[in-house]
Protein backbone atom coordinates (compact mmCIF):
# COMPACT_ATOMS: atom_id res chain seq x y z
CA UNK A 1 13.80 11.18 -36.13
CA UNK A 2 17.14 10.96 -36.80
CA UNK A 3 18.24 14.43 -35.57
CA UNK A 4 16.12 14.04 -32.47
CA UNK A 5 18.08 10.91 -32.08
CA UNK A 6 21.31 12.94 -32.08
CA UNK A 7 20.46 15.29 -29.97
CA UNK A 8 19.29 12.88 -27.35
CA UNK A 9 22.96 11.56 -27.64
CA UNK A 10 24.64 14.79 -27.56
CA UNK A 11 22.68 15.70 -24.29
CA UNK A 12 23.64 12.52 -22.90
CA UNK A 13 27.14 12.81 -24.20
CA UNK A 14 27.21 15.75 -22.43
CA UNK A 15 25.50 15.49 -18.85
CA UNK A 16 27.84 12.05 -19.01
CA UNK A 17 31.40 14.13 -19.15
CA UNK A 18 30.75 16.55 -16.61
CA UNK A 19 28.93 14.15 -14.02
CA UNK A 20 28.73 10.83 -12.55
CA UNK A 21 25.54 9.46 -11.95
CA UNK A 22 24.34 6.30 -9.46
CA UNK A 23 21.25 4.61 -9.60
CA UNK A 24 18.68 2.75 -7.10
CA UNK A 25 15.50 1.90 -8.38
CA UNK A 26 13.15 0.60 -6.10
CA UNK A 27 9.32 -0.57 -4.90
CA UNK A 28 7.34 0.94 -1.79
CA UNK A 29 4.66 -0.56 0.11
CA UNK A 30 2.73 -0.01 3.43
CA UNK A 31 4.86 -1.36 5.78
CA UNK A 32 5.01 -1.18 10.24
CA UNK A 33 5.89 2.20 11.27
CA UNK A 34 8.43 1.36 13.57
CA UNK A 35 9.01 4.49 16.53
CA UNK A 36 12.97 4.81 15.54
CA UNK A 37 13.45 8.58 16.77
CA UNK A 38 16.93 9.29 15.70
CA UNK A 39 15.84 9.49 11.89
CA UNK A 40 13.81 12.49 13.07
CA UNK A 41 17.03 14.30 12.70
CA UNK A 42 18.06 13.10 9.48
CA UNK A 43 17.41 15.30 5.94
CA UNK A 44 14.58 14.24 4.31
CA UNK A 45 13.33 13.72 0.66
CA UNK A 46 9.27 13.86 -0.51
CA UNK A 47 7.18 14.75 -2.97
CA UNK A 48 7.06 18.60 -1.84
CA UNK A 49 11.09 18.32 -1.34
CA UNK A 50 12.36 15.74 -3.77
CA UNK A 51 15.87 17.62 -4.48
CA UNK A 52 18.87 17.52 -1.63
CA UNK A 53 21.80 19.34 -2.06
CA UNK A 54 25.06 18.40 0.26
CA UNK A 55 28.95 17.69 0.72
CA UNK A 56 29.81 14.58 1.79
CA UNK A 57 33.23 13.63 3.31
CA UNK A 58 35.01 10.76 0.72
CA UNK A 59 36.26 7.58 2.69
CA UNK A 60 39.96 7.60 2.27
CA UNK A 61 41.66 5.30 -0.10
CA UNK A 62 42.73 2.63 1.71
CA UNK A 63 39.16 2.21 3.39
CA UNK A 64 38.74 -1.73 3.50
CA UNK A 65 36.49 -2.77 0.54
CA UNK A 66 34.55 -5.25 3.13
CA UNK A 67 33.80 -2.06 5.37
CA UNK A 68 32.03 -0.54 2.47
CA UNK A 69 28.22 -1.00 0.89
CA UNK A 70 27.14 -3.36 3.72
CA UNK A 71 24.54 -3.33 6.66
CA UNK A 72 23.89 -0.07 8.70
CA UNK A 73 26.63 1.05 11.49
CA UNK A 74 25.95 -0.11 15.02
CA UNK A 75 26.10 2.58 16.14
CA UNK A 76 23.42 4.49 13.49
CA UNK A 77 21.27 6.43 16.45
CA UNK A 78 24.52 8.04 16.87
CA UNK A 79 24.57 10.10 13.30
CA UNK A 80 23.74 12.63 11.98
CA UNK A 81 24.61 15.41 9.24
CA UNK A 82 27.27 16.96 11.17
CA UNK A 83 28.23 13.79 13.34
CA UNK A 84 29.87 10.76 12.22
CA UNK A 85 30.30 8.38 14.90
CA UNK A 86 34.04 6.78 15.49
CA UNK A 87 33.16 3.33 13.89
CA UNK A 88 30.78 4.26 11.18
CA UNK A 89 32.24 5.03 7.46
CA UNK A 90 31.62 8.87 6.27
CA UNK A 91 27.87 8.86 4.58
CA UNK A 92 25.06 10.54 4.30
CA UNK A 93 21.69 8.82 5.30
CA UNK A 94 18.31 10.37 4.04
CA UNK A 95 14.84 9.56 5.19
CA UNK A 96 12.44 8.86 1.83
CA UNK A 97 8.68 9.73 2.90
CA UNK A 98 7.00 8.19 0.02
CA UNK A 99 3.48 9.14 1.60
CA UNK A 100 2.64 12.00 -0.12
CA UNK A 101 -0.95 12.31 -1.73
CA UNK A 102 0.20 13.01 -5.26
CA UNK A 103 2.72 10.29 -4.90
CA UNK A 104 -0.10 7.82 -3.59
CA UNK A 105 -0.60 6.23 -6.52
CA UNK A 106 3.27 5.07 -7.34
CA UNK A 107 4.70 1.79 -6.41
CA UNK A 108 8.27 2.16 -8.02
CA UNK A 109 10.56 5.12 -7.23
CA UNK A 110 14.30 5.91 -7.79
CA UNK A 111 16.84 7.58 -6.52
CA UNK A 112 19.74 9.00 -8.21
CA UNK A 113 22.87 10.48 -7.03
CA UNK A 114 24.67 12.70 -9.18
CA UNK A 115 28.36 14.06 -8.43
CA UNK A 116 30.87 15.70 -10.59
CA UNK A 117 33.45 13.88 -12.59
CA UNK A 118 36.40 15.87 -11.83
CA UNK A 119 36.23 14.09 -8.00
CA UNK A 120 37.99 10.96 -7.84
CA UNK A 121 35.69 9.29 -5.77
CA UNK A 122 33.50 5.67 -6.36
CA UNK A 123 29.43 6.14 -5.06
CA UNK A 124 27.54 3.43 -3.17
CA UNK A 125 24.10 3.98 -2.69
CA UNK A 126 22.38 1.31 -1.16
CA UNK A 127 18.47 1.26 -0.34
CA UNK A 128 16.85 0.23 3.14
CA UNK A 129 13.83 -0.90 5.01
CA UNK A 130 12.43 0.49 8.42
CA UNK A 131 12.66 -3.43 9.38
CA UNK A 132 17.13 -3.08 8.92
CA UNK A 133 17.42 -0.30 11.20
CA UNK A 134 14.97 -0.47 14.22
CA UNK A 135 16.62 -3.31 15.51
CA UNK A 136 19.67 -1.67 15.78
CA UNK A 137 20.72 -1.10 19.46
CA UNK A 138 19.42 2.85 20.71
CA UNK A 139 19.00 4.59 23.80
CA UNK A 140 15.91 6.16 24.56
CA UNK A 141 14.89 9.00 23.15
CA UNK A 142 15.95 12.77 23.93
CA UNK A 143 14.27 15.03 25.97
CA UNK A 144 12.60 17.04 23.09
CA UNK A 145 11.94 14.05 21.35
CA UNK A 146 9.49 12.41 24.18
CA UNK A 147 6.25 13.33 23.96
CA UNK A 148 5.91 12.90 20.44
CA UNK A 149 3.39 10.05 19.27
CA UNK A 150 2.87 8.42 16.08
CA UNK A 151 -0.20 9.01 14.58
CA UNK A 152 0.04 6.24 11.64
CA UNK A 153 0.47 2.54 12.00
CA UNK A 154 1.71 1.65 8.59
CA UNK A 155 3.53 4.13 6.39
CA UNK A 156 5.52 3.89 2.66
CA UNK A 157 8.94 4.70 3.96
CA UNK A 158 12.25 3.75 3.22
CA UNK A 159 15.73 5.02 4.03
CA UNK A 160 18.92 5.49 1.84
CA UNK A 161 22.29 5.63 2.21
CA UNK A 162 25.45 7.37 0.48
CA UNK A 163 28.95 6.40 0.49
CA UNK A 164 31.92 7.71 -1.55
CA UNK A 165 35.34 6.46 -1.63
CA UNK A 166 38.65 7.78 -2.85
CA UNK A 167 40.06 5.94 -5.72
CA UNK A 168 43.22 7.97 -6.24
CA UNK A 169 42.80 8.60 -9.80
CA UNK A 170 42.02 11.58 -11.26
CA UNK A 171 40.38 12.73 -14.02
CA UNK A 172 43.80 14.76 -16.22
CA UNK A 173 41.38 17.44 -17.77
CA UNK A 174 40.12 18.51 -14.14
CA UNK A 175 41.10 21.40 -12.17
CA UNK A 176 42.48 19.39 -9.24
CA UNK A 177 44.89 17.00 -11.29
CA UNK A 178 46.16 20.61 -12.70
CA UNK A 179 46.74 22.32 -9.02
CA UNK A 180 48.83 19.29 -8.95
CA UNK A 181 46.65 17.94 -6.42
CA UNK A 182 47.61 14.43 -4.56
CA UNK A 183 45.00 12.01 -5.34
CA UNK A 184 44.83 10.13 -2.39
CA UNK A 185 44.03 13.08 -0.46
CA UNK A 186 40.77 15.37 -1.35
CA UNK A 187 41.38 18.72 -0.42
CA UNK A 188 36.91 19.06 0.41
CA UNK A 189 34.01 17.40 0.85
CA UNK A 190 32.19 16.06 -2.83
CA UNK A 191 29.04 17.75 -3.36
CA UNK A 192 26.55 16.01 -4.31
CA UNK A 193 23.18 16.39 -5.64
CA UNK A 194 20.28 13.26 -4.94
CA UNK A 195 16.78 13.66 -6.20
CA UNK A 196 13.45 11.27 -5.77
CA UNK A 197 11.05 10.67 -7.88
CA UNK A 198 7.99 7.83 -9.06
CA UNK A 199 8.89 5.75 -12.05
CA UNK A 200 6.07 6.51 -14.60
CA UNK A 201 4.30 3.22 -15.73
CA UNK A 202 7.38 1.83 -13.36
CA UNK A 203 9.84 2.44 -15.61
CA UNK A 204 9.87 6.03 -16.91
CA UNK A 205 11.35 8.44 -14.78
CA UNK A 206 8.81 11.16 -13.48
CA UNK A 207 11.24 14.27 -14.64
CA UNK A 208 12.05 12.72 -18.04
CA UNK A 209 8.74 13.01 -19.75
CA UNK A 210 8.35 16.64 -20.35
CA UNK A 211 12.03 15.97 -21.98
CA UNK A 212 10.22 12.96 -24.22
CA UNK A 213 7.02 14.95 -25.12
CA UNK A 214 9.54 17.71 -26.67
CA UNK A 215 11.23 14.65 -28.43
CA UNK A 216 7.93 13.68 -29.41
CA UNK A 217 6.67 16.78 -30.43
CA UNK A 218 10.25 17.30 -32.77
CA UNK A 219 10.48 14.14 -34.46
CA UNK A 220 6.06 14.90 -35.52
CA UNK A 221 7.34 18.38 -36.75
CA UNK A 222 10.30 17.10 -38.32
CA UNK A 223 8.68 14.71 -40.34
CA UNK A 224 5.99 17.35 -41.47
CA UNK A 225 9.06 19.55 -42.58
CA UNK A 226 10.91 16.49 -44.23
CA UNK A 227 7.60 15.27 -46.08
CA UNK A 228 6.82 19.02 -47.50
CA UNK A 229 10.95 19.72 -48.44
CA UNK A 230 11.33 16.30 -50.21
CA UNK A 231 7.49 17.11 -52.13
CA UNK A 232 9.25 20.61 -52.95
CA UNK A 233 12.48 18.97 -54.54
CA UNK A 234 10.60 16.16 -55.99
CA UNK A 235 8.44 18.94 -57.83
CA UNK A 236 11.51 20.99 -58.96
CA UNK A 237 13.51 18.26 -60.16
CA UNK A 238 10.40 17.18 -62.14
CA UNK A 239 10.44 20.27 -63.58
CA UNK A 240 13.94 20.21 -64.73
CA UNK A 241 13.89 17.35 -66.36
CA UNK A 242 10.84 18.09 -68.38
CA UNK A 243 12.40 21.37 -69.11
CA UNK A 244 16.14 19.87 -69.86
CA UNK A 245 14.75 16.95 -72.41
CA UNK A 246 15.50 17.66 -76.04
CA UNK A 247 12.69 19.45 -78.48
CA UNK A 248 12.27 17.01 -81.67
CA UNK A 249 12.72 18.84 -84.60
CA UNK A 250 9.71 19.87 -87.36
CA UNK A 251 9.87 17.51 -90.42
């Protein structure tokens, strides 16, 4: 158990150094299925796509720290992956379809950003409901977008959304603080990597338990190992000592 226990640490040690990590856990319920068609265009995580791979744009550094982590842009309908509209923050927003049949029976998710720790960049990621953005002021709908109909009244859907921001420090050991990089500028968009999954019994990550049942499975072994190498060297030195004691001698 112990040396499971270190290399749990080591692994952690590890992923820790070369990447930041953020995040949101989460409940899901049937909610309204508001008809907001400028999500349509958004990227999209679900149980058959649960992995989403992008650059985002950092905020600069002297981006107001009231501007950041609060309520959706205004101007939202206006977004999308290649658009940022003129008074919104750079971020990424992704549609979470939680409706999937093998994903049914799950009532806790997360959602957790990972970036790497060479950027000098803070995360946000901040969790909403269908309820926060179809209020928001739209125009109708595009052309192509028209005719379609929903065909579900209530659906287990939420939204998220990404922000990074440029805190001007970076890491020494990285390869931009040895280009001599300036800080306050990045030189490219972060990339990013966000992945979705249920919380097993609500607390256990869905990915993690293959990585537990090995765990499992090392520390049973282990002990089977332990228990026959200490009954070996219990034997032996048993045998040494009966072999090392003194012969009394023959009157």
């Amino acid at each position: 158990m112990y040396h499971a226990f270190l290399i749990s640490l080591l692994l952690f040690t590890v992923t820790s150094a070369l990447a930041n990590t953020e995040i949101a856990n989460f409940e899901v319920t049937e909610a309204r299925n508001f008809d907001i068609w400028f999500v349509r265009q958004w990227p999209s995580l679900n149980v058959t796509d649960p992995v989403l791979h992008y650059n985002l744009t950092a905020n600069p550094l002297d981006t107001p720290r009231k501007e950041v982590n609060k309520g959706p842009c205004t101007r939202l309908y206006h977004w999308t992956p290649e658009t940022t509209p003129e008074t919104c923050l750079q971020e990424l927003w992704i549609a979470l379809d939680l409706d999937g049949e093998n994903w049914q029976s799950y009532e806790k998710f997360t959602l957790r950003l990972s970036y790497p720790a060479s950027h000098p960049v803070k995360a946000y990621l901040k969790i909403f409901d269908s309820s926060d953005i179809a209020p928001l002021p739209r125009p109708g709908p595009p052309r192509r977008l028209r005719n379609r109909r929903m065909t579900k009244l209530t659906v287990r859907r939420k939204f998220a959304r990404i922000q990074l921001v440029n805190t001007g420090v970076l890491n020494p050991q990285s390869e931009l603080a040895k280009s001599g990089q300036d800080p306050t500028r990045l030189p490219e968009p972060v990339p990013i990597v966000v992945r979705l999954e249920p919380l097993v019994f609500g607390v256990i990550p869905q990915s993690v338990i293959p990585t537990i049942f090995a765990l499992v499975g090392a520390v049973v072994v282990g002990t089977f190992v332990a228990r026959a190498m200490v009954g070996r060297l219990k034997g032996e030195a048993e045998q040494y000592a009966a072999g090392s004691e003194p012969k009394e001698k023959d009157e």
